[in-house]
Protein backbone atom coordinates (compact mmCIF):
# COMPACT_ATOMS: atom_id res chain seq x y z
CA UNK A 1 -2.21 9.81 -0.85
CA UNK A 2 -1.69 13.57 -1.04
CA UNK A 3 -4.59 15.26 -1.47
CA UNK A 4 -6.82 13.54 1.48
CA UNK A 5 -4.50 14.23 4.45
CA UNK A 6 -3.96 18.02 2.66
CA UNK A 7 -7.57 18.57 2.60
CA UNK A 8 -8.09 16.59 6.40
CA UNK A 9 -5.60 19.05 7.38
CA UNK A 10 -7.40 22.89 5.99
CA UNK A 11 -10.46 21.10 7.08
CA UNK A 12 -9.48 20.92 10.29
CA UNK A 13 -7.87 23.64 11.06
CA UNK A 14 -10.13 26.25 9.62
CA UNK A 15 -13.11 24.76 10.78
CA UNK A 16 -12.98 22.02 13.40
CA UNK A 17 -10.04 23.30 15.34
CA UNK A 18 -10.55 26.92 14.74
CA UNK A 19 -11.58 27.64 18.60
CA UNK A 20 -8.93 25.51 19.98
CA UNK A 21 -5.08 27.70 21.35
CA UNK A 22 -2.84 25.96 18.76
CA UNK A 23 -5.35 24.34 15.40
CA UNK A 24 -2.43 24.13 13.57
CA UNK A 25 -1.02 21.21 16.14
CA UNK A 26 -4.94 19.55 16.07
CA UNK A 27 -5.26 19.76 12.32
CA UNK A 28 -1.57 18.74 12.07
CA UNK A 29 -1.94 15.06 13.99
CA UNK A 30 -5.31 14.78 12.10
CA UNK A 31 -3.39 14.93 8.77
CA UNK A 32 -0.78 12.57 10.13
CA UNK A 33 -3.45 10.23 11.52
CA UNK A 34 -4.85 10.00 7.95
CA UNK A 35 -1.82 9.99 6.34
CA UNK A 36 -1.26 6.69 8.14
CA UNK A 37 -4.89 5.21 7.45
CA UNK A 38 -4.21 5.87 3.51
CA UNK A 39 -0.64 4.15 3.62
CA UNK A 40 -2.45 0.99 5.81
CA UNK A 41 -4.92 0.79 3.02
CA UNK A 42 -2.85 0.70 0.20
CA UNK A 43 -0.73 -1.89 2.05
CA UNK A 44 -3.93 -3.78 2.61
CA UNK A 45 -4.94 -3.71 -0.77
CA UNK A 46 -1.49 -4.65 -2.10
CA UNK A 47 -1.52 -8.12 -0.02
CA UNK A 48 -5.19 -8.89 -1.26
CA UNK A 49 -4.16 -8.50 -4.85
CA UNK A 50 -3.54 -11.50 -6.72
CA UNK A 51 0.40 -12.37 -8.47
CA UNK A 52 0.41 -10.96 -11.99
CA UNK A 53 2.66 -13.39 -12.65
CA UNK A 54 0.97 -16.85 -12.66
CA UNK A 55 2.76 -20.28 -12.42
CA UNK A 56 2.39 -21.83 -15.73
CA UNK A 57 3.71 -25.63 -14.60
CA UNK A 58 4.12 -28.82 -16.67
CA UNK A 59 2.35 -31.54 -15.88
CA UNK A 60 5.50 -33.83 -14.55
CA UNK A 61 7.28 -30.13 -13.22
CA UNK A 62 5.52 -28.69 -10.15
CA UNK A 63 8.41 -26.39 -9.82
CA UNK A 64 8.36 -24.55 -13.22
CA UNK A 65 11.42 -24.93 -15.81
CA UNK A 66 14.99 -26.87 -14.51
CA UNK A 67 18.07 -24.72 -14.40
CA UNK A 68 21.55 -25.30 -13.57
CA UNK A 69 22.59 -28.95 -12.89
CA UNK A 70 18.81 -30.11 -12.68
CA UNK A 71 18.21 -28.84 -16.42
CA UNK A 72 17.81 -32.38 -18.59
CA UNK A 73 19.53 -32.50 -21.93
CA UNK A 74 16.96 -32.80 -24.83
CA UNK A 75 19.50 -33.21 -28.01
């Protein structure tokens, strides 16, 4: 997440922008831009993952363990 908009950045200025009046501004909104495309695919990546934490369910409880006034009394 750091080192690839960094490196889009140097790239860019030194030798993609290097001709242009201002390559800092160019190499700056290049950096941004993939700043951006690294945060959208770690967002992406963090909805596709499945829940670590797994519903283990009863067979008569579809809603995992009873709490509070719905807990049953088992003595």
């Amino acid at each position: 997440m750091f080192v690839l908009p960094v490196g889009i950045f140097y790239l860019c200025y030194h030798i993609l922008f290097a001709h242009k009046k201002y390559p800092e501004n160019w190499a700056g909104a290049c950096a941004i831009v993939t700043a951006n495309i690294v945060v959208v695919g770690y967002v992406i990546a963090a909805f596709q993952e499945e829940d670590s934490e797994k519903k283990i369910s009863s067979p008569g409880d579809e809603a995992g363990p009873r709490v509070d006034v719905y807990k049953q009394r088992t003595d």
